[in-house]
PDB file of N, CA and C in Angstrom:
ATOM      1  N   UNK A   1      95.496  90.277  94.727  1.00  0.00           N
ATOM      2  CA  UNK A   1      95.009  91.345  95.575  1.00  0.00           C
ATOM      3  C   UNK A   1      93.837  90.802  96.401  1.00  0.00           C
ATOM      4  N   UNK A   2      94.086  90.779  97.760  1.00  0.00           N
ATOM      5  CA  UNK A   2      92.500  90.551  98.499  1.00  0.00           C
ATOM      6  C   UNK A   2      91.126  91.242  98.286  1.00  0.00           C
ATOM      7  N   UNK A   3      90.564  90.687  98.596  1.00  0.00           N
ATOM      8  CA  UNK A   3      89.450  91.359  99.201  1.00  0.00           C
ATOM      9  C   UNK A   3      89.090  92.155  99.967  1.00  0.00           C
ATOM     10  N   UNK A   4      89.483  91.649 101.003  1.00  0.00           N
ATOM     11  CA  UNK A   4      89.454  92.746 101.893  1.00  0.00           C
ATOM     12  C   UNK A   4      90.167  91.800 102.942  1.00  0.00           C
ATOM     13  N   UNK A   5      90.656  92.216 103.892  1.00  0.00           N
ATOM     14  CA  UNK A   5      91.726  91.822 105.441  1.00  0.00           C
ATOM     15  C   UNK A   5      91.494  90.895 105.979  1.00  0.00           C
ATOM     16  N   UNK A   6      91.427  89.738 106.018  1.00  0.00           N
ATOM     17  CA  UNK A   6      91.409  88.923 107.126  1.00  0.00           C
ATOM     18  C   UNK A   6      91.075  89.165 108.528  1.00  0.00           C
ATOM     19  N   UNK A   7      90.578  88.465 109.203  1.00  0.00           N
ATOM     20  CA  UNK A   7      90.352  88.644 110.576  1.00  0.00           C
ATOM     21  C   UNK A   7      92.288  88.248 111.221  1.00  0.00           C
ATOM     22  N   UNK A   8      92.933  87.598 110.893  1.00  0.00           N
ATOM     23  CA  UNK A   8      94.293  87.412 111.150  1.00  0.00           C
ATOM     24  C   UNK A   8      95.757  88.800 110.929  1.00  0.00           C
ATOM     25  N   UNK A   9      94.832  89.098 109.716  1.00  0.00           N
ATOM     26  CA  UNK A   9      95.440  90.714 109.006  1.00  0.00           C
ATOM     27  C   UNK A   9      95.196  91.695 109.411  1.00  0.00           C
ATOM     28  N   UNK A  10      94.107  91.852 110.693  1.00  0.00           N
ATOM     29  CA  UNK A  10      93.448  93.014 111.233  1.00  0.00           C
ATOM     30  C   UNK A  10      93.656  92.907 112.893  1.00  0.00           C
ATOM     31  N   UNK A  11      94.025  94.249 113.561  1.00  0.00           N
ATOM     32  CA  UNK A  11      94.177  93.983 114.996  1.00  0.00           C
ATOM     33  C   UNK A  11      93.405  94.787 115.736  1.00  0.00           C
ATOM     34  N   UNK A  12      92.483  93.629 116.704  1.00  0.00           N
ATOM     35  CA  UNK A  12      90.990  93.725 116.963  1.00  0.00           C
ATOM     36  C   UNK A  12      91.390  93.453 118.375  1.00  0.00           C
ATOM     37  N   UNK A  13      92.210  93.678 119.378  1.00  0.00           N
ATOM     38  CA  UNK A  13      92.271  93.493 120.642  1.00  0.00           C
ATOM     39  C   UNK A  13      92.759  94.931 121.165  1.00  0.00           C
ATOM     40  N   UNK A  14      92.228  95.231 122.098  1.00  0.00           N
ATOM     41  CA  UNK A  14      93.281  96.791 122.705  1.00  0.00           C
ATOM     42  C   UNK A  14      94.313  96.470 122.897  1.00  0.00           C
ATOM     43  N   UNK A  15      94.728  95.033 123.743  1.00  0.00           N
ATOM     44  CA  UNK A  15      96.151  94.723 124.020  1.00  0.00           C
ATOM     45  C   UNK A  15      97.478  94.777 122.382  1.00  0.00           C
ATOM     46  N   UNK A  16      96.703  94.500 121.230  1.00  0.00           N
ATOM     47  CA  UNK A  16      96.976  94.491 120.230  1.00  0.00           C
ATOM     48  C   UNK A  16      97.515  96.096 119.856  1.00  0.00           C
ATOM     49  N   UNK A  17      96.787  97.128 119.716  1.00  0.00           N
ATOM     50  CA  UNK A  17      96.585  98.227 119.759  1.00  0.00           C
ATOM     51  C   UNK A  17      97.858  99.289 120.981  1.00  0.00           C
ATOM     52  N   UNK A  18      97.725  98.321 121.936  1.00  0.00           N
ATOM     53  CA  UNK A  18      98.751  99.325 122.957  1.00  0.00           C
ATOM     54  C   UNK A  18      99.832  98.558 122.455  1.00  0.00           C
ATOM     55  N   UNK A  19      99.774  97.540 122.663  1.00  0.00           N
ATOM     56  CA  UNK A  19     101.753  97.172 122.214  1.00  0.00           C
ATOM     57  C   UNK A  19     102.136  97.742 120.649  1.00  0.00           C
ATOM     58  N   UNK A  20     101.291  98.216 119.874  1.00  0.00           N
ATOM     59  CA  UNK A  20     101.785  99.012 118.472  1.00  0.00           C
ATOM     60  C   UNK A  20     101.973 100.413 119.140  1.00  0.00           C
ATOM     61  N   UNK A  21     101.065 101.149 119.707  1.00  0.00           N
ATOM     62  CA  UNK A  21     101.170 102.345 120.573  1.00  0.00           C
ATOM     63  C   UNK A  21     102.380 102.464 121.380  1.00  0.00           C
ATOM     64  N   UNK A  22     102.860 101.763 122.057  1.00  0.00           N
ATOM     65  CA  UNK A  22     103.849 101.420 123.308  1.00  0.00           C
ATOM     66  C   UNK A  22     105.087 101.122 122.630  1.00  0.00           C
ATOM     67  N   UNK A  23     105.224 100.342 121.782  1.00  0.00           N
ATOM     68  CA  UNK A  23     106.557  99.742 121.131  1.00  0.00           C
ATOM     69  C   UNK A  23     106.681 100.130 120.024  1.00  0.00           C
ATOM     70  N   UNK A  24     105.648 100.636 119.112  1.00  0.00           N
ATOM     71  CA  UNK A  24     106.549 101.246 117.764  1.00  0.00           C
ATOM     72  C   UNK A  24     106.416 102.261 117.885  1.00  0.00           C
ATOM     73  N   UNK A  25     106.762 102.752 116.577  1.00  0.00           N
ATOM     74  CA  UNK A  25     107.520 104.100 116.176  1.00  0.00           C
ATOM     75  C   UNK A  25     106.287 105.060 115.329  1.00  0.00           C
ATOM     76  N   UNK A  26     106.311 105.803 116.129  1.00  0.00           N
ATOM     77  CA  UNK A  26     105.339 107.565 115.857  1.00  0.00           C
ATOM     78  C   UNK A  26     105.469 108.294 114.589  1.00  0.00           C
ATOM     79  N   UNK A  27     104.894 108.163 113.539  1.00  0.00           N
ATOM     80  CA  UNK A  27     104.902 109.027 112.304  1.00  0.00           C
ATOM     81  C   UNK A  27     103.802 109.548 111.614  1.00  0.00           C
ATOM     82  N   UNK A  28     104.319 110.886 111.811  1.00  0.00           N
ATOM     83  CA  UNK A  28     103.029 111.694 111.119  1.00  0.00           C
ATOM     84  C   UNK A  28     102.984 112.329 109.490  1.00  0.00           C
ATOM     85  N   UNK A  29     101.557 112.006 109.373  1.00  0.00           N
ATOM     86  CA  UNK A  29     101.854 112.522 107.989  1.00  0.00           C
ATOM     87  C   UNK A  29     100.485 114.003 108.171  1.00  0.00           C
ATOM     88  N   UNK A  30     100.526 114.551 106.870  1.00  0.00           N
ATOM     89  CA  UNK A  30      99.030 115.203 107.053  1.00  0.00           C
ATOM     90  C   UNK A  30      97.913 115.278 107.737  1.00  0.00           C
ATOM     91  N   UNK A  31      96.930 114.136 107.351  1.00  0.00           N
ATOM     92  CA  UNK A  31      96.479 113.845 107.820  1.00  0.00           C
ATOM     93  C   UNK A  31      96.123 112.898 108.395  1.00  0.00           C
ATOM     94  N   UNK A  32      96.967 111.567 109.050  1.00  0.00           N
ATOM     95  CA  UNK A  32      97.079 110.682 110.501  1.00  0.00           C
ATOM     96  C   UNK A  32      98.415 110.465 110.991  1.00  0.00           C
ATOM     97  N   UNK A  33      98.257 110.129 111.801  1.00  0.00           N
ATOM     98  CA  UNK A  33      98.959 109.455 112.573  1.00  0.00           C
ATOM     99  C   UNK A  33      99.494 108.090 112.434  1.00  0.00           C
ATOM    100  N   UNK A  34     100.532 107.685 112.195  1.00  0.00           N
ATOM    101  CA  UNK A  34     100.499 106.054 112.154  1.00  0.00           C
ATOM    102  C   UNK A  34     102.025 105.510 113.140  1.00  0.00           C
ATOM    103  N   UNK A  35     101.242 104.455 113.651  1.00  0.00           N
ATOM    104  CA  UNK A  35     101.682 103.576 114.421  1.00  0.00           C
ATOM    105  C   UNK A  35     102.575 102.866 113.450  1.00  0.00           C
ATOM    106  N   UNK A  36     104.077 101.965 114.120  1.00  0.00           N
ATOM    107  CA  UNK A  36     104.202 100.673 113.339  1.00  0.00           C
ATOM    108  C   UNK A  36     105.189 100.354 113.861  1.00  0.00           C
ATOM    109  N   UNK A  37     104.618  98.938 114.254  1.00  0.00           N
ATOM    110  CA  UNK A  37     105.445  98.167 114.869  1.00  0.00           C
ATOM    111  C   UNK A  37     106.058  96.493 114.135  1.00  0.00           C
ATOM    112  N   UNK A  38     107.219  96.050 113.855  1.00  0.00           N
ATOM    113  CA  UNK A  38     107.598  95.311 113.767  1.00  0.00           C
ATOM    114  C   UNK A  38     107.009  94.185 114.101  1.00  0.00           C
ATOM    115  N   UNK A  39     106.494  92.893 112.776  1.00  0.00           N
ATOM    116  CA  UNK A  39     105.476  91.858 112.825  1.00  0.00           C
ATOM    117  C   UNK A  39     106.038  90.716 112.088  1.00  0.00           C
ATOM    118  N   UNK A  40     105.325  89.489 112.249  1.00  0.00           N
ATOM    119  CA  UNK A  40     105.878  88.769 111.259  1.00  0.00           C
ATOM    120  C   UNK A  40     104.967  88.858 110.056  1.00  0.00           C
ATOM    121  N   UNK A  41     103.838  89.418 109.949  1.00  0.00           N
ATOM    122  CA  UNK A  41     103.361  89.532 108.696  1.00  0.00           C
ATOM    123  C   UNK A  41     102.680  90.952 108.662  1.00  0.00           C
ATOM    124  N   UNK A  42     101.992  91.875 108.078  1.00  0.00           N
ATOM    125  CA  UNK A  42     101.560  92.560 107.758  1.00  0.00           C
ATOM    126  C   UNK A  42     100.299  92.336 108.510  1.00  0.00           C
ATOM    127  N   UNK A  43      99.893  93.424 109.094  1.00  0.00           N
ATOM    128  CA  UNK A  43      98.594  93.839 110.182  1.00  0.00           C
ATOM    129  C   UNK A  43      98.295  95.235 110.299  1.00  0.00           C
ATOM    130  N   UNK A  44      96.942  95.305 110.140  1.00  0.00           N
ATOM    131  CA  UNK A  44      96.606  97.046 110.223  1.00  0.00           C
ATOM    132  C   UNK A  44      94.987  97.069 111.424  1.00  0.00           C
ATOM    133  N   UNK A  45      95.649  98.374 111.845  1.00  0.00           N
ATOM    134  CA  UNK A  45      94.303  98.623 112.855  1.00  0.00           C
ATOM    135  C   UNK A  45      94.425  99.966 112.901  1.00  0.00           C
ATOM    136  N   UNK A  46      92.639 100.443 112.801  1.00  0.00           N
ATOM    137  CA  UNK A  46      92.343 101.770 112.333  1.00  0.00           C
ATOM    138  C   UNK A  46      91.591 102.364 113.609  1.00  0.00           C
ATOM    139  N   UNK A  47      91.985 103.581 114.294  1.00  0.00           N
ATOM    140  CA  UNK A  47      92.141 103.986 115.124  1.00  0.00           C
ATOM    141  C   UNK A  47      90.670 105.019 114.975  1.00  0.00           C
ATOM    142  N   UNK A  48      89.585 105.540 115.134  1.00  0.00           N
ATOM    143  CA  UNK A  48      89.227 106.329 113.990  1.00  0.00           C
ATOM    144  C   UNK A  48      88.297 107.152 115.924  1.00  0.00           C
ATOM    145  N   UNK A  49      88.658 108.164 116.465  1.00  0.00           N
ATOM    146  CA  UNK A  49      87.767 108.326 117.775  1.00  0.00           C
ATOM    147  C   UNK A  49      86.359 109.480 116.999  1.00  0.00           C
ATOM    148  N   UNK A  50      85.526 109.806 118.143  1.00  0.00           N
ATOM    149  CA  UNK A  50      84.698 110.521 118.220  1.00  0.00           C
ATOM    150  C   UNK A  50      84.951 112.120 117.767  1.00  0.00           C
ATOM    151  N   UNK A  51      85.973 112.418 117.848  1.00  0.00           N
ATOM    152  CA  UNK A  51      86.834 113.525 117.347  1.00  0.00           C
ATOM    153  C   UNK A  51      86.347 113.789 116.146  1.00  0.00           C
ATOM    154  N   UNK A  52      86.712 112.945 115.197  1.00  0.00           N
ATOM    155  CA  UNK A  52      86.488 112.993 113.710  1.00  0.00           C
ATOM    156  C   UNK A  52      84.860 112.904 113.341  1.00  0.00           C
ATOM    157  N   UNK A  53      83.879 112.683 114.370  1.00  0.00           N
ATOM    158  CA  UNK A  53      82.159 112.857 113.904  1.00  0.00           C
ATOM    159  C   UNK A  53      81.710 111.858 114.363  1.00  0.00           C
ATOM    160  N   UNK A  54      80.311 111.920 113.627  1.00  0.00           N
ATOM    161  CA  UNK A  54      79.583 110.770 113.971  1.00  0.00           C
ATOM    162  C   UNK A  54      79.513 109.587 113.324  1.00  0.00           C
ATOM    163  N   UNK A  55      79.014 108.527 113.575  1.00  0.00           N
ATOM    164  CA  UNK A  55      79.514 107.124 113.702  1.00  0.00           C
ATOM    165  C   UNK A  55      79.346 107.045 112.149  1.00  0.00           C
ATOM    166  N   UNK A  56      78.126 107.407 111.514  1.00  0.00           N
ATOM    167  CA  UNK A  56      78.624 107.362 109.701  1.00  0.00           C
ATOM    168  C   UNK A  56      80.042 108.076 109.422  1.00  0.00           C
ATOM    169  N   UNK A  57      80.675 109.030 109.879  1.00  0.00           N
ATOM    170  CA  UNK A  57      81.473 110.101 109.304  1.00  0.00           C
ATOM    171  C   UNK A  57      82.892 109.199 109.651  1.00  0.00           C
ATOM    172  N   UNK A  58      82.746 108.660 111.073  1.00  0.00           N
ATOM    173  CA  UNK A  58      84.072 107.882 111.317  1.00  0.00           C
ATOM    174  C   UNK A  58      83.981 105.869 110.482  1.00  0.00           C
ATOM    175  N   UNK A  59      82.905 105.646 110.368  1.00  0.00           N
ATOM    176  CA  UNK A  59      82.960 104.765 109.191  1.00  0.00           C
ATOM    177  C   UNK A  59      83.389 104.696 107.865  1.00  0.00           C
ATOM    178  N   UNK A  60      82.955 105.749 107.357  1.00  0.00           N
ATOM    179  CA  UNK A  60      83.352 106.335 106.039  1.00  0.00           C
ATOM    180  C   UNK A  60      85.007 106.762 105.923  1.00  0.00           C
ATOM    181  N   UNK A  61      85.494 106.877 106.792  1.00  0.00           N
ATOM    182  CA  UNK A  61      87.566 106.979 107.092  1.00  0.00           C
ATOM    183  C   UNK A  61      87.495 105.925 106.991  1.00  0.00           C
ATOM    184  N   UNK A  62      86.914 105.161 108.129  1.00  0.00           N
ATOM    185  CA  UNK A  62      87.766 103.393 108.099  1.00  0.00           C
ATOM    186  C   UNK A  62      87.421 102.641 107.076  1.00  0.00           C
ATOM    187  N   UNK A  63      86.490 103.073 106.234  1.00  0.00           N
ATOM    188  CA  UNK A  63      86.607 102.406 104.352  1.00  0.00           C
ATOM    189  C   UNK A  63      87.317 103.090 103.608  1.00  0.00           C
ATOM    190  N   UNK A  64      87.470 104.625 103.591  1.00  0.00           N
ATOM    191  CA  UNK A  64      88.467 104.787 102.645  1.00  0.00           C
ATOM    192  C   UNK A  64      89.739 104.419 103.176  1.00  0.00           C
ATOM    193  N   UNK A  65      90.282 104.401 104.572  1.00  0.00           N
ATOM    194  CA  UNK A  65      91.409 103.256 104.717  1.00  0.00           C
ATOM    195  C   UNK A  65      91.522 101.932 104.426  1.00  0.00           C
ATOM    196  N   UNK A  66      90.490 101.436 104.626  1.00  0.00           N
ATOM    197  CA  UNK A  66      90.892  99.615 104.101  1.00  0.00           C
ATOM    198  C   UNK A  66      90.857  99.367 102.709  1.00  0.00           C
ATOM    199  N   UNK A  67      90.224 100.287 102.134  1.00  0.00           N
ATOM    200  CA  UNK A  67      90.445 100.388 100.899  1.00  0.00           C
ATOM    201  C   UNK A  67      91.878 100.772  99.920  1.00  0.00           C
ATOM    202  N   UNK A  68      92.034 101.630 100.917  1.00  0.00           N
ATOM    203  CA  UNK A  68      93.868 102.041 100.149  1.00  0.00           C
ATOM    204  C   UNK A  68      94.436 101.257 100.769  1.00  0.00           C
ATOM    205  N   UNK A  69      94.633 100.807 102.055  1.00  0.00           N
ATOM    206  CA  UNK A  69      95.132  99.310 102.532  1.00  0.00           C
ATOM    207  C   UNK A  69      94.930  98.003 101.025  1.00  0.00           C
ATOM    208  N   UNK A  70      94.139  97.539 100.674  1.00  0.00           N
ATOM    209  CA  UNK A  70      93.691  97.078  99.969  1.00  0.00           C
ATOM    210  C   UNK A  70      94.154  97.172  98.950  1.00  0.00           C
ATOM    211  N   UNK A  71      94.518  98.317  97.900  1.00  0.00           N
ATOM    212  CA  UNK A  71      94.362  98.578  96.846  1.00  0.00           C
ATOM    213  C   UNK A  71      96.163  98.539  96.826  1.00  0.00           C
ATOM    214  N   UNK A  72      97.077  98.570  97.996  1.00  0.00           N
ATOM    215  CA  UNK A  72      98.063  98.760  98.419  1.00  0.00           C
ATOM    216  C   UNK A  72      98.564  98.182  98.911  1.00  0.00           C
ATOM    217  N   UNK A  73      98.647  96.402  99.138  1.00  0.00           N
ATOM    218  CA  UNK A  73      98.580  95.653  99.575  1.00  0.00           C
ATOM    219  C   UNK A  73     100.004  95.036  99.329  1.00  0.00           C
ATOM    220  N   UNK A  74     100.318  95.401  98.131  1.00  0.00           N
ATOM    221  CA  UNK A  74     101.726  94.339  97.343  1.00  0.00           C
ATOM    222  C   UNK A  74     103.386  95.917  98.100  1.00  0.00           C
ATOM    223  N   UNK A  75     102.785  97.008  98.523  1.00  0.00           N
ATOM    224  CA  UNK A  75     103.298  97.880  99.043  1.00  0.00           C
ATOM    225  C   UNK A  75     103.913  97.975 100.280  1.00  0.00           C
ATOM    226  N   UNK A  76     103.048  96.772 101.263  1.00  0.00           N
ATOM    227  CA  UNK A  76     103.276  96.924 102.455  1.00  0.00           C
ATOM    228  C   UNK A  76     104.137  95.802 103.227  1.00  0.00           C
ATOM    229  N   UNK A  77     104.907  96.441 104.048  1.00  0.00           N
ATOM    230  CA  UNK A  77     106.115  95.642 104.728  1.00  0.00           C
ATOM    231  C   UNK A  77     105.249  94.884 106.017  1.00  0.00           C
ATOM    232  N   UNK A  78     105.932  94.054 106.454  1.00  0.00           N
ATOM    233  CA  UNK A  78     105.333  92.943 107.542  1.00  0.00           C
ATOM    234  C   UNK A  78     105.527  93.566 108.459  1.00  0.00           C
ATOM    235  N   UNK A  79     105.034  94.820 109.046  1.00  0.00           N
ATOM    236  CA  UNK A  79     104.492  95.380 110.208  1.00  0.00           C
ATOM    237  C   UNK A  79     103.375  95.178 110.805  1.00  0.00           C
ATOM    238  N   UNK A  80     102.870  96.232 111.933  1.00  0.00           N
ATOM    239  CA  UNK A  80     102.035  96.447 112.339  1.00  0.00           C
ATOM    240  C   UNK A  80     101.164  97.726 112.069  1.00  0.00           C
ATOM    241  N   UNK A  81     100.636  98.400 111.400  1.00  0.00           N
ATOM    242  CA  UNK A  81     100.002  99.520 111.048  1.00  0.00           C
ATOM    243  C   UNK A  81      99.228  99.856 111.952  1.00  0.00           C
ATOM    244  N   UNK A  82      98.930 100.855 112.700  1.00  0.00           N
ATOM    245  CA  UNK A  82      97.641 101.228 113.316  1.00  0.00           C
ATOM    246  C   UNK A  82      97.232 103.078 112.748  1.00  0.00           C
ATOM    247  N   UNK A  83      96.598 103.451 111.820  1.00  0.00           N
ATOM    248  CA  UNK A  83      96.300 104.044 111.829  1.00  0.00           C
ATOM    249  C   UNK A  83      95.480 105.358 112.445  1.00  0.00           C
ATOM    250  N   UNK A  84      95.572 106.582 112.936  1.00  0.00           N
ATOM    251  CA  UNK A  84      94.702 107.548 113.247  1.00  0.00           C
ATOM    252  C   UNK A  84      94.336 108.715 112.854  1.00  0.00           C
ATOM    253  N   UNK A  85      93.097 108.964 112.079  1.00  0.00           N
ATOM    254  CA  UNK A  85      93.210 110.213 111.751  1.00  0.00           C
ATOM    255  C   UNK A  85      93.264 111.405 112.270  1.00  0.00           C
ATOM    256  N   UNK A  86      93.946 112.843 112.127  1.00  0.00           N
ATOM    257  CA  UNK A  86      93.763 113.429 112.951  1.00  0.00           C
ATOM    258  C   UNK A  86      92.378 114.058 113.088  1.00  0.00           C
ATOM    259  N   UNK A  87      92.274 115.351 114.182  1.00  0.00           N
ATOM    260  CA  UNK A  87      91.167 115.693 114.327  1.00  0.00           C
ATOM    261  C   UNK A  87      90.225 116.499 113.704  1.00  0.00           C
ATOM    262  N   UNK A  88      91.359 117.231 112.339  1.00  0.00           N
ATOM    263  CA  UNK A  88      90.808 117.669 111.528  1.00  0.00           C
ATOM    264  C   UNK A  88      90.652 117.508 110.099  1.00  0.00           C
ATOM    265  N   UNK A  89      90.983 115.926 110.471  1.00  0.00           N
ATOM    266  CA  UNK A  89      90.133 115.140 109.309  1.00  0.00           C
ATOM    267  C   UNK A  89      88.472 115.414 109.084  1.00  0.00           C
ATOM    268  N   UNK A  90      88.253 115.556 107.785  1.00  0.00           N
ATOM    269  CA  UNK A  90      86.428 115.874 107.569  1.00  0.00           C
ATOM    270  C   UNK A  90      86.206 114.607 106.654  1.00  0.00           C
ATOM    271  N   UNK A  91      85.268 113.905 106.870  1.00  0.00           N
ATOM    272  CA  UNK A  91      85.114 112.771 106.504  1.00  0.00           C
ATOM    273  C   UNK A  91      84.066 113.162 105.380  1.00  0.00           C
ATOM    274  N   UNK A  92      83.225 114.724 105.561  1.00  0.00           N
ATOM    275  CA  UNK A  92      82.504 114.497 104.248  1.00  0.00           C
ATOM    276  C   UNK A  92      83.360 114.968 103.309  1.00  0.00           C
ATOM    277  N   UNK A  93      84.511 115.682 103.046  1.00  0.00           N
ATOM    278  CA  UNK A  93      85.268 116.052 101.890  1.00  0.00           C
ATOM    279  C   UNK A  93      86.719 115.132 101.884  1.00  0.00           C
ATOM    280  N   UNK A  94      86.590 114.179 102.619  1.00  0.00           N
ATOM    281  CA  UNK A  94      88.075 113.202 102.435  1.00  0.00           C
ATOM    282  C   UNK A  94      87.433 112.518 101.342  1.00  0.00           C
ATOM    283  N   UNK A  95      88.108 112.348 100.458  1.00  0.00           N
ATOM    284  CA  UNK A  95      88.296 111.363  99.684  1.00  0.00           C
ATOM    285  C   UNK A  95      89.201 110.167  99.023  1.00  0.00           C
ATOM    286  N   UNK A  96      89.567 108.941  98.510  1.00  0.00           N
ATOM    287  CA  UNK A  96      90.681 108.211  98.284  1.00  0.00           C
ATOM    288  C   UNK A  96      91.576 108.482  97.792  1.00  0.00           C
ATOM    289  N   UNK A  97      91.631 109.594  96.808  1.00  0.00           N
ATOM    290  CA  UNK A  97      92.894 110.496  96.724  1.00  0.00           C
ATOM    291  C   UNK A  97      93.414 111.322  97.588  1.00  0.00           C
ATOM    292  N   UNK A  98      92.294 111.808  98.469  1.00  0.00           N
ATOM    293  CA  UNK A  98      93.670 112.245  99.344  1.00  0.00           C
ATOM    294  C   UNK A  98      94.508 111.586 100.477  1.00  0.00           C
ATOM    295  N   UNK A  99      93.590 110.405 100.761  1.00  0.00           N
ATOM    296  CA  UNK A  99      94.220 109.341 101.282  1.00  0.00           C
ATOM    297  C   UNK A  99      95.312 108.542 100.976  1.00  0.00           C
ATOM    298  N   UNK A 100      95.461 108.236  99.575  1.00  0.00           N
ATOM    299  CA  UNK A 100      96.098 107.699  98.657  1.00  0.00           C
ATOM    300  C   UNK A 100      97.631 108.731  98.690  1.00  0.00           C
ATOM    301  N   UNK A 101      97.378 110.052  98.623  1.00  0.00           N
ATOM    302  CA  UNK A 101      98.293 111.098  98.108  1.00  0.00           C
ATOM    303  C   UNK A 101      99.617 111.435  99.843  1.00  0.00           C
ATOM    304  N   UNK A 102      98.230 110.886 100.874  1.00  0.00           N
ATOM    305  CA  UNK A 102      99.408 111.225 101.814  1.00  0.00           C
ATOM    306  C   UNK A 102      99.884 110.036 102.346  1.00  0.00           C
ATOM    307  N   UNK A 103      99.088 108.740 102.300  1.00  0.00           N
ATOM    308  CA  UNK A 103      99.862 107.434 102.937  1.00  0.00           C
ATOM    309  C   UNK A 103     100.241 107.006 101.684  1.00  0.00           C
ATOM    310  N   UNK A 104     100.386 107.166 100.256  1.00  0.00           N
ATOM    311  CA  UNK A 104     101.623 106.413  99.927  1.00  0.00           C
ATOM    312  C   UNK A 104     102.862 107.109  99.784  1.00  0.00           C
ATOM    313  N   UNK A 105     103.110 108.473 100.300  1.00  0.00           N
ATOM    314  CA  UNK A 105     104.041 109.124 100.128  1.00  0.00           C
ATOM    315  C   UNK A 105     104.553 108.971 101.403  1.00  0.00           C
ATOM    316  N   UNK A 106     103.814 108.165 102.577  1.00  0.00           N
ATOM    317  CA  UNK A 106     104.565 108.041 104.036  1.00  0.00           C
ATOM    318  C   UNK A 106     104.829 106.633 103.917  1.00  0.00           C
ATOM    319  N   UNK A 107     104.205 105.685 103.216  1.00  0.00           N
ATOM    320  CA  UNK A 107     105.068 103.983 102.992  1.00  0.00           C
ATOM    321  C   UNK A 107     105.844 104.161 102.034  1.00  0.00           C
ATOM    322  N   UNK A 108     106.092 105.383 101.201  1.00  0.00           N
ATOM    323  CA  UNK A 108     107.546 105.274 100.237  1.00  0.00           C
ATOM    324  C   UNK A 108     108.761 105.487 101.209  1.00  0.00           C
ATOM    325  N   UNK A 109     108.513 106.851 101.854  1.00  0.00           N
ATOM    326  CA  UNK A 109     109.722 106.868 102.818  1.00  0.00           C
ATOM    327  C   UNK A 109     110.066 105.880 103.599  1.00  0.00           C
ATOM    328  N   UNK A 110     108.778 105.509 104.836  1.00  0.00           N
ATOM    329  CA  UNK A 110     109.261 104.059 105.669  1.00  0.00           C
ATOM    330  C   UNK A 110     109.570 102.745 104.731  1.00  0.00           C
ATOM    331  N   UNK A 111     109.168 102.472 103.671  1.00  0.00           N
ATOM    332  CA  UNK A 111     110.004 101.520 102.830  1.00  0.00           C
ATOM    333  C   UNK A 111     110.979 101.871 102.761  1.00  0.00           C
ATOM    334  N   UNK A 112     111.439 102.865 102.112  1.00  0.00           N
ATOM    335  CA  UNK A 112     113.121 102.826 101.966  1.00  0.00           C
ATOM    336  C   UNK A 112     113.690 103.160 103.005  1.00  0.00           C
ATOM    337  N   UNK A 113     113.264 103.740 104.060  1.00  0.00           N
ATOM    338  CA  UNK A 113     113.862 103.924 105.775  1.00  0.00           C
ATOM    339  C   UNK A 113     114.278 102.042 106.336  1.00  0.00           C
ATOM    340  N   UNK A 114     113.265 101.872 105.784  1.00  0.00           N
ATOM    341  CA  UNK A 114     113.031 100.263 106.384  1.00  0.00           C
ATOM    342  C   UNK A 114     114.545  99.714 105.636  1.00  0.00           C
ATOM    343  N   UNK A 115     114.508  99.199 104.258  1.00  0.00           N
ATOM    344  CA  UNK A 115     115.071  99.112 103.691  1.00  0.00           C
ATOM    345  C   UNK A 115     117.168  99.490 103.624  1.00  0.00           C
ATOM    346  N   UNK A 116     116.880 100.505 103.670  1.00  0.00           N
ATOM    347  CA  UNK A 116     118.402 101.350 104.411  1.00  0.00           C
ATOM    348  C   UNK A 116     118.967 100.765 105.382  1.00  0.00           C
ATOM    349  N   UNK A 117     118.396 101.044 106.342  1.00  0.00           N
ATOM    350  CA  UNK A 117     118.512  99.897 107.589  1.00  0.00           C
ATOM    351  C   UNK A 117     118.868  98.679 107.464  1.00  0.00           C
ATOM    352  N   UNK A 118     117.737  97.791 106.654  1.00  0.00           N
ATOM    353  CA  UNK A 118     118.124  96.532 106.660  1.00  0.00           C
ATOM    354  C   UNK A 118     119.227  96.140 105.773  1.00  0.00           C
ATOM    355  N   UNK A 119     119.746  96.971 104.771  1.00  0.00           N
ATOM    356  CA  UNK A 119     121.150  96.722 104.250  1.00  0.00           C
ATOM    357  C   UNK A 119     122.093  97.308 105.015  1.00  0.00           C
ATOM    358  N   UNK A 120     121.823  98.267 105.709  1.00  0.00           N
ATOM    359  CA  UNK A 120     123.299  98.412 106.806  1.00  0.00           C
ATOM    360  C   UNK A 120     123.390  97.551 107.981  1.00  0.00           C
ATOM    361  N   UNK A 121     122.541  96.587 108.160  1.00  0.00           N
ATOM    362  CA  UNK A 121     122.265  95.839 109.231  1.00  0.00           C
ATOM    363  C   UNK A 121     121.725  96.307 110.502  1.00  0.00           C
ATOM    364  N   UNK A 122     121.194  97.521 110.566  1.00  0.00           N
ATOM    365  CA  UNK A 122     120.812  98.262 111.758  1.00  0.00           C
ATOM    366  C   UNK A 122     119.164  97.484 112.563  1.00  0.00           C
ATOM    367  N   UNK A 123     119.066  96.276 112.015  1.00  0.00           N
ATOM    368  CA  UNK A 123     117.682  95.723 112.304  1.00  0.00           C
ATOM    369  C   UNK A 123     117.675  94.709 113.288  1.00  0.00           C
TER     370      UNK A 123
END
């Protein structure tokens, strides 16, 4: 299990950011939004705007995401992740369970969506 993401594991360019926006595929769960686009390895970028508070309140999302990123690591398919929370995410009552409770119940489905696919050959 890492540490924490790599600078190689993390996507830190806008151009990075619009081609996950632009070319993958739109899925919502509760509470975010997630991007994901087809990679050769596993990459995540956390989307987190002014919407959701102030600069402690939208910090405090993007650790309890890299953290379930993290903790979730042996889970994740060689995409592109870009995460967003929505706008009525509250960053003082989010906590890693509920983070935990709605993105691993949206990488169970896209795993086996993924998966399905790639045994019918639809990839």
């Amino acid at each position: 299990m890492p540490n924490s993401w790599q600078k190689n594991q993390r996507l830190l360019k806008r151009t990075e950011f619009q081609a996950c926006y632009n070319q993958g595929e739109k899925n919502f769960t509760k509470l975010f939004l997630v991007f994901v686009r087809k990679a050769p390895d596993a990459r995540i970028g956390l989307a987190v705007s002014k919407k959701n508070g102030n600069a402690v309140q939208r910090n405090r999302i993007k650790r309890l995401l890299r953290e379930f990123f993290r903790l979730h690591f042996a889970r994740i398919l060689p995409y592109e992740y870009v995460v967003v929370p929505k706008k009525h995410v509250d960053a003082k009552t989010l906590q890693l369970i509920h983070v935990e409770k709605d993105l691993l119940s949206f990488l169970e489905r896209f795993n086996a969506q993924k998966m399905h696919e790639m045994n019918n050959g639809n990839v």
